[in-house]
N, C-alpha and C. Protein backbone atom coordinates (compact mmCIF):
# COMPACT_ATOMS: atom_id res chain seq x y z
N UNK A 1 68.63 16.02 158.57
CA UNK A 1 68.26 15.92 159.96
C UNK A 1 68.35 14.46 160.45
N UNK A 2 68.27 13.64 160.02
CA UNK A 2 68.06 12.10 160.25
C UNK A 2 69.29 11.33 160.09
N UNK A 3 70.55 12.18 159.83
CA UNK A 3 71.84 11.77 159.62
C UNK A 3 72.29 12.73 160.79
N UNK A 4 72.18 13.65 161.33
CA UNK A 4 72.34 14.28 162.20
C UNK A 4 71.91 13.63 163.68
N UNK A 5 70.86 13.14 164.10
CA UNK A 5 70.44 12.70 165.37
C UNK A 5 71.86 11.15 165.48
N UNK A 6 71.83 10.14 164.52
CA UNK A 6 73.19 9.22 165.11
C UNK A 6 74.16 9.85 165.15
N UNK A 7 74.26 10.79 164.27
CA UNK A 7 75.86 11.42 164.49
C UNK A 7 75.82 11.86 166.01
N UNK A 8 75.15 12.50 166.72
CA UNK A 8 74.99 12.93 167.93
C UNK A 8 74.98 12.19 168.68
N UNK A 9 74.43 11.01 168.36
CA UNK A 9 74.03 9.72 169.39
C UNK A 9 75.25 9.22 169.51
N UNK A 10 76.39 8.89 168.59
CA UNK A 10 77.37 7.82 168.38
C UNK A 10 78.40 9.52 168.97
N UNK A 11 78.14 10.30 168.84
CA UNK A 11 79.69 11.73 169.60
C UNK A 11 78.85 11.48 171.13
N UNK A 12 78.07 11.20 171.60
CA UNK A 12 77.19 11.27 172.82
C UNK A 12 77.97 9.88 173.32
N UNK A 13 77.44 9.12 173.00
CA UNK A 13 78.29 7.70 173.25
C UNK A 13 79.64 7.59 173.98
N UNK A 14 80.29 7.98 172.69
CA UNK A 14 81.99 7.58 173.20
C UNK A 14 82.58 8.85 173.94
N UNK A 15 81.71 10.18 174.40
CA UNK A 15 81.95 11.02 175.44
C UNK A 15 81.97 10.03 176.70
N UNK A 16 80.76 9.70 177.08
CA UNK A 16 80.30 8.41 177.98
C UNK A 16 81.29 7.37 178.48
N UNK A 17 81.73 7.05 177.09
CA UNK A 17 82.53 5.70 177.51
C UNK A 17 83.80 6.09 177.16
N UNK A 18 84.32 7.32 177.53
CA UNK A 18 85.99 7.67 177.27
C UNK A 18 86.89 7.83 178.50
N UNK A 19 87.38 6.89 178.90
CA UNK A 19 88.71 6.38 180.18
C UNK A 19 88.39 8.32 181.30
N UNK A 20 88.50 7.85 182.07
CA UNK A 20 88.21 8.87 183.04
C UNK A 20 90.20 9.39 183.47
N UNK A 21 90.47 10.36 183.24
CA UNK A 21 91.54 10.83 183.72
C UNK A 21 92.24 10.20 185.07
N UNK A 22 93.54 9.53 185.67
CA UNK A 22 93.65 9.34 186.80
C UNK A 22 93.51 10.51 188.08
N UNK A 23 93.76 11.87 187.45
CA UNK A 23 93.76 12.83 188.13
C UNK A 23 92.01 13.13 189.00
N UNK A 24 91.22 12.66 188.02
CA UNK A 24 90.04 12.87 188.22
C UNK A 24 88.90 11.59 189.21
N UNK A 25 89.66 10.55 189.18
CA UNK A 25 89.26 9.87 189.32
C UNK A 25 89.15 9.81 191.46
N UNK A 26 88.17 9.31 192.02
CA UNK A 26 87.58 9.57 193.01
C UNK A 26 88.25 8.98 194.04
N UNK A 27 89.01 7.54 193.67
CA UNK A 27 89.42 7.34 194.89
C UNK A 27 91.00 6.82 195.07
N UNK A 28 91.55 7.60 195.67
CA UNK A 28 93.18 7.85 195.93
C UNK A 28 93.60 6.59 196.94
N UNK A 29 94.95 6.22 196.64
CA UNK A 29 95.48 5.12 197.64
C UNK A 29 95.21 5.74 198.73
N UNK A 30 94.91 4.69 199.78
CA UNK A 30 94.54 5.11 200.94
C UNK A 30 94.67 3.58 201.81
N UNK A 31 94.92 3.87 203.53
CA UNK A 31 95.03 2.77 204.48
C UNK A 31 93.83 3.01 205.42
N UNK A 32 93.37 1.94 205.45
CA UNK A 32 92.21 2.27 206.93
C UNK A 32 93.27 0.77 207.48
N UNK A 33 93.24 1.31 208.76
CA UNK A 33 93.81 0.60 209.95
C UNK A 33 92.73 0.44 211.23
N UNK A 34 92.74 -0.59 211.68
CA UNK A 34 91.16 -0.62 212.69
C UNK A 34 92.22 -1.16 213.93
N UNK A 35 92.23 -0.46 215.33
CA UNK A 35 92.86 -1.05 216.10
C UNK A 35 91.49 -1.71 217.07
N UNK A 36 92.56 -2.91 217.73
CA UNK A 36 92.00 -3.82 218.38
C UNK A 36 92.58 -4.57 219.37
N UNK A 37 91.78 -4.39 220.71
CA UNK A 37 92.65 -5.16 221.86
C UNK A 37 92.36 -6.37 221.67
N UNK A 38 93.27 -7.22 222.94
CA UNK A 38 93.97 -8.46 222.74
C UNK A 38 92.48 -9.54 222.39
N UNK A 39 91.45 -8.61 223.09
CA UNK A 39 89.94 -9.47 222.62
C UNK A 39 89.15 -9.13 221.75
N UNK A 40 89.87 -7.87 220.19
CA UNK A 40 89.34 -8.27 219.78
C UNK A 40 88.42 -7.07 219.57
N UNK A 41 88.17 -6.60 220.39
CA UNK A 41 87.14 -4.98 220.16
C UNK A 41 87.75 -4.05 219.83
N UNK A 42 87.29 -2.97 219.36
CA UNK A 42 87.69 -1.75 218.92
C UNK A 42 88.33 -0.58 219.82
N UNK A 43 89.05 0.02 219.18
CA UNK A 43 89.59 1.02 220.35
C UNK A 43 89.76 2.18 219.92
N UNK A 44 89.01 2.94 220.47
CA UNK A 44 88.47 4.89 220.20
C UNK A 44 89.45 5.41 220.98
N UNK A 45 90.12 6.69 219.86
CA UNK A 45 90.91 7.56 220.24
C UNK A 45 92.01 6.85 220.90
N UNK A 46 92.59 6.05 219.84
CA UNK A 46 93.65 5.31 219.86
C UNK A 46 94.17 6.14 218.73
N UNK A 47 95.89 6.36 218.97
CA UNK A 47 96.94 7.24 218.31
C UNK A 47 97.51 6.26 216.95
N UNK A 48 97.70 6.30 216.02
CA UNK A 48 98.27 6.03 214.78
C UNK A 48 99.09 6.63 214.26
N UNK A 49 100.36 6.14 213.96
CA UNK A 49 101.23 6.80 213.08
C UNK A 49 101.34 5.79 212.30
N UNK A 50 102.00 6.36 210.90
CA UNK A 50 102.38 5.92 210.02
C UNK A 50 104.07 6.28 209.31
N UNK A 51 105.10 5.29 209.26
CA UNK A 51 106.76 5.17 209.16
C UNK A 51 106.55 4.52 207.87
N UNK A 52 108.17 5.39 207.04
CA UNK A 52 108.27 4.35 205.82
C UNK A 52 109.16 3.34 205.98
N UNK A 53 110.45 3.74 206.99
CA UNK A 53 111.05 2.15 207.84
C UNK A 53 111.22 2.32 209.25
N UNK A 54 112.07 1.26 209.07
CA UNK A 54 112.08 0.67 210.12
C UNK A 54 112.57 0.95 211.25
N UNK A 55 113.67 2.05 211.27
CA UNK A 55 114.44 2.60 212.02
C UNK A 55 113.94 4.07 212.29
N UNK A 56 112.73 4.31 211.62
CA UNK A 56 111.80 5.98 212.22
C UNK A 56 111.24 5.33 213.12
N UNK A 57 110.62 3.46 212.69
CA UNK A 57 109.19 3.20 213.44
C UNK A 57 110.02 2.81 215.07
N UNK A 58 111.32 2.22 215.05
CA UNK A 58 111.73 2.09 216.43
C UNK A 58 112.05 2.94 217.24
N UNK A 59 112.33 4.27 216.79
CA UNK A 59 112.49 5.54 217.41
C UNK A 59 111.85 6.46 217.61
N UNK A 60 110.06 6.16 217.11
CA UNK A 60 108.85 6.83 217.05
C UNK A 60 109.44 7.96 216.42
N UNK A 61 109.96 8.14 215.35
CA UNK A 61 110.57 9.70 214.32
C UNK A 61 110.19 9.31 213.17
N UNK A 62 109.78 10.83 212.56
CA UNK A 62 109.35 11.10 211.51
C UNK A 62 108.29 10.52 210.78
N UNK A 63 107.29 10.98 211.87
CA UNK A 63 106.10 9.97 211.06
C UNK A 63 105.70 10.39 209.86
N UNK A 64 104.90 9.65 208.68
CA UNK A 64 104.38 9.68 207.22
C UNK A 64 103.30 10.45 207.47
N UNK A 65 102.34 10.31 208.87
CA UNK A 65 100.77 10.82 209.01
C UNK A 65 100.70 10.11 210.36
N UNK A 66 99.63 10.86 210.90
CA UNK A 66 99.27 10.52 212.64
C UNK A 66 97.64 10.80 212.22
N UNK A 67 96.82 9.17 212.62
CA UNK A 67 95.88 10.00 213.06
C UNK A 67 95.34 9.67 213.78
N UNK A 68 93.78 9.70 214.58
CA UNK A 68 93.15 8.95 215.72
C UNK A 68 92.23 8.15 215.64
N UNK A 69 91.82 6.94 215.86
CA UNK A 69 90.63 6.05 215.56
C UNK A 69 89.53 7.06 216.14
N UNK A 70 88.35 5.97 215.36
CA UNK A 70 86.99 6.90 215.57
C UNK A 70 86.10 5.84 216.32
N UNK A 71 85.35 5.95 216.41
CA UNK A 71 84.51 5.04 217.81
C UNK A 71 84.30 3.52 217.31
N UNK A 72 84.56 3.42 215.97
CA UNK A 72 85.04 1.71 215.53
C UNK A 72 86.37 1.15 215.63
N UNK A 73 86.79 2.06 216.17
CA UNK A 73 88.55 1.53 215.81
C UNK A 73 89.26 2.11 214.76
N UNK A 74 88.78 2.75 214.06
CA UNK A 74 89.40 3.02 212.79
C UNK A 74 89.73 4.29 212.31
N UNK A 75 91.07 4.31 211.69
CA UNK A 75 92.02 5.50 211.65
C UNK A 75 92.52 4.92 210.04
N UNK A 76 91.80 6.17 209.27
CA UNK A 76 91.73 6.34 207.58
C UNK A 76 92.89 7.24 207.18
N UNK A 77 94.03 6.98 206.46
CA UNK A 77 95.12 7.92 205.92
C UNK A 77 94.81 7.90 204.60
N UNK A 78 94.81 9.10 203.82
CA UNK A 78 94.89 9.55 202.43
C UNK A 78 95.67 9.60 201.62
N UNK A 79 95.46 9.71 200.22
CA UNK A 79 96.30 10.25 199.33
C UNK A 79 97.91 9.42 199.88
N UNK A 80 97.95 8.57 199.96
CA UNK A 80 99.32 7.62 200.39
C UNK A 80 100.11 7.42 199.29
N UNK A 81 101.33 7.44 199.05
CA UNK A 81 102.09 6.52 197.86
C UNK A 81 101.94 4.70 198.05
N UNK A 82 101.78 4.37 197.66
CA UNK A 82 102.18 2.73 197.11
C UNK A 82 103.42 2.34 197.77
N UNK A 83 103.16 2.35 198.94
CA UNK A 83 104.17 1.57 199.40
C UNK A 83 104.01 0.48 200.86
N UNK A 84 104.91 -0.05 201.30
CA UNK A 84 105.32 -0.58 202.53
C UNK A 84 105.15 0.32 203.49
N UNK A 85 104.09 0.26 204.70
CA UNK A 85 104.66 1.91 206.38
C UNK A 85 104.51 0.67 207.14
N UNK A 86 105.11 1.26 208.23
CA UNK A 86 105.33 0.23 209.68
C UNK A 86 103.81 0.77 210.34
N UNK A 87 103.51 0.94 211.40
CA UNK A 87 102.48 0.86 211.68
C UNK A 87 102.54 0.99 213.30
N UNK A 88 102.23 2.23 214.19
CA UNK A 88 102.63 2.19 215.34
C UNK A 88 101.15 2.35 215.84
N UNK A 89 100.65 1.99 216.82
CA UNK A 89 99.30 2.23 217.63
C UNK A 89 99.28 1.73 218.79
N UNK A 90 98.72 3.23 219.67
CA UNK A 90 99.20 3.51 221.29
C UNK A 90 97.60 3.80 222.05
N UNK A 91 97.51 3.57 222.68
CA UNK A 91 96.22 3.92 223.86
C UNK A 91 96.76 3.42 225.20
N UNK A 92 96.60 4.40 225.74
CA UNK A 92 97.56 4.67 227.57
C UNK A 92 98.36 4.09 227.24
N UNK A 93 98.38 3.16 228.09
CA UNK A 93 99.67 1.74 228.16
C UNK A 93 99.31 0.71 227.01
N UNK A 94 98.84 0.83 226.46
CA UNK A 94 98.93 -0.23 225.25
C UNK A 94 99.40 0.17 223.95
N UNK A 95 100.10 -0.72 223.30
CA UNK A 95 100.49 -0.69 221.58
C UNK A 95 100.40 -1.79 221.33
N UNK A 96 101.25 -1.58 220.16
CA UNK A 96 101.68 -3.17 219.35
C UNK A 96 103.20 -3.36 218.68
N UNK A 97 103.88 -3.33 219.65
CA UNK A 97 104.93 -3.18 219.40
C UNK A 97 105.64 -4.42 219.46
N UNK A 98 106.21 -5.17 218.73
CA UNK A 98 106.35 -6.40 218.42
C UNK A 98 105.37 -7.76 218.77
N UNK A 99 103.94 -6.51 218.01
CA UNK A 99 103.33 -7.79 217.29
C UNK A 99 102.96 -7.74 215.78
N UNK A 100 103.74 -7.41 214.94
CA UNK A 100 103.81 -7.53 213.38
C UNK A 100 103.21 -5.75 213.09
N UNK A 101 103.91 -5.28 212.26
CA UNK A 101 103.96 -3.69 212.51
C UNK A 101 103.53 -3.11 211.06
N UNK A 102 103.99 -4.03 209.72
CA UNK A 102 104.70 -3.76 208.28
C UNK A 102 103.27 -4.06 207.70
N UNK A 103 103.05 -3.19 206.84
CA UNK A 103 101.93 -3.61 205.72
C UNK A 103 102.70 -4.12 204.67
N UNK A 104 101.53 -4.72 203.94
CA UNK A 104 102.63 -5.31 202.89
C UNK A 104 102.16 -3.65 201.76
N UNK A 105 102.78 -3.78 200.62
CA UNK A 105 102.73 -2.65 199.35
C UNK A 105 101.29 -2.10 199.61
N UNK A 106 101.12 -1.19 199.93
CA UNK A 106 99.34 -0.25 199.46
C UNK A 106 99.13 -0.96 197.93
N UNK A 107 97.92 -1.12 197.56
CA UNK A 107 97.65 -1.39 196.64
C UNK A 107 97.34 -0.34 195.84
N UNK A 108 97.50 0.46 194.57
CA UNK A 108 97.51 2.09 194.00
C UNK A 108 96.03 2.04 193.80
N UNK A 109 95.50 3.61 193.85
CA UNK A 109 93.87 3.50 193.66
C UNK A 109 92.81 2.88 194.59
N UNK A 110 93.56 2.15 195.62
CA UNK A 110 92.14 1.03 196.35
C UNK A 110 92.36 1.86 197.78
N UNK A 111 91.21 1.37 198.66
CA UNK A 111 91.19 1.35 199.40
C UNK A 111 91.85 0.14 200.65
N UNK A 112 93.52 0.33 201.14
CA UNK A 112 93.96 -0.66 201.77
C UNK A 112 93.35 -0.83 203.03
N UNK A 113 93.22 -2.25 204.05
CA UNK A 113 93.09 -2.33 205.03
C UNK A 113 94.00 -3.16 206.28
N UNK A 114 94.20 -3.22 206.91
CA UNK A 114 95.06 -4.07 207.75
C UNK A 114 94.18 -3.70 209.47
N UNK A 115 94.38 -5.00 210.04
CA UNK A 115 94.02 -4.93 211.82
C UNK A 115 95.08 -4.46 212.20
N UNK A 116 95.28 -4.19 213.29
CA UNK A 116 96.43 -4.05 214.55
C UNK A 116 95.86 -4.17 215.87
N UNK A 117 96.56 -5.01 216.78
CA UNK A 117 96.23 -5.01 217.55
C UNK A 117 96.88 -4.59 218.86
N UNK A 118 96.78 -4.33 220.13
CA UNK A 118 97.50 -3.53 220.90
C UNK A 118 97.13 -4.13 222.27
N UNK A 119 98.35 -4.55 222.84
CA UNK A 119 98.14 -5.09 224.70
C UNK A 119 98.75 -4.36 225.60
């Protein structure tokens, strides 16, 4: 019995401390994008898309994901690949259309962020 309780303790252990599956794991590449007018505040129910180049994002085609900011400005996309998207964001008459559009690489696993801003 007294060779039995560490054996349990030390199989208890390295259950604990054994690498968590990527499949399992909680948090998926992802972009939060916060739009923001020319001063700076937040902008609700502002439109987001997301392009993998450059020539969807100038022709507003084939977006990656669309979604809408929430009363901070901010519009969260999921489950993303690791890459470069252009970055389009519209409210009435405003975007940001040649004022810097390109994320750089999603970072895999994290949570990415970038501003945009829109006049």
């Amino acid at each position: 019995m007294k060779k039995v309780i560490p054996f349990l303790f030390v199989c208890f252990l390295m259950a604990a401390l054994a690498p968590t599956p990527a499949s399992a794991q909680l948090v998926k590449t992802s972009l939060r994008v916060t739009v923001l007018n020319e001063l700076g505040n937040p902008q609700e129910n502002a439109t987001v898309k997301l392009y993998l180049n450059e020539d969807d994002y100038k022709q507003s085609a084939n977006p990656v994901a669309t979604e809408k900011t929430d009363e901070k400005g901010r519009a969260t996309f999921k489950e993303l690949e690791s890459k470069a998207y252009f970055v389009e964001a519209e409210k009435g008459d405003m975007n940001n259309y040649g004022l810097g559009t390109k994320t750089d690489k999603l970072v895999e696993k994290r949570m990415n962020k970038v501003n945009v801003v829109i006049e």
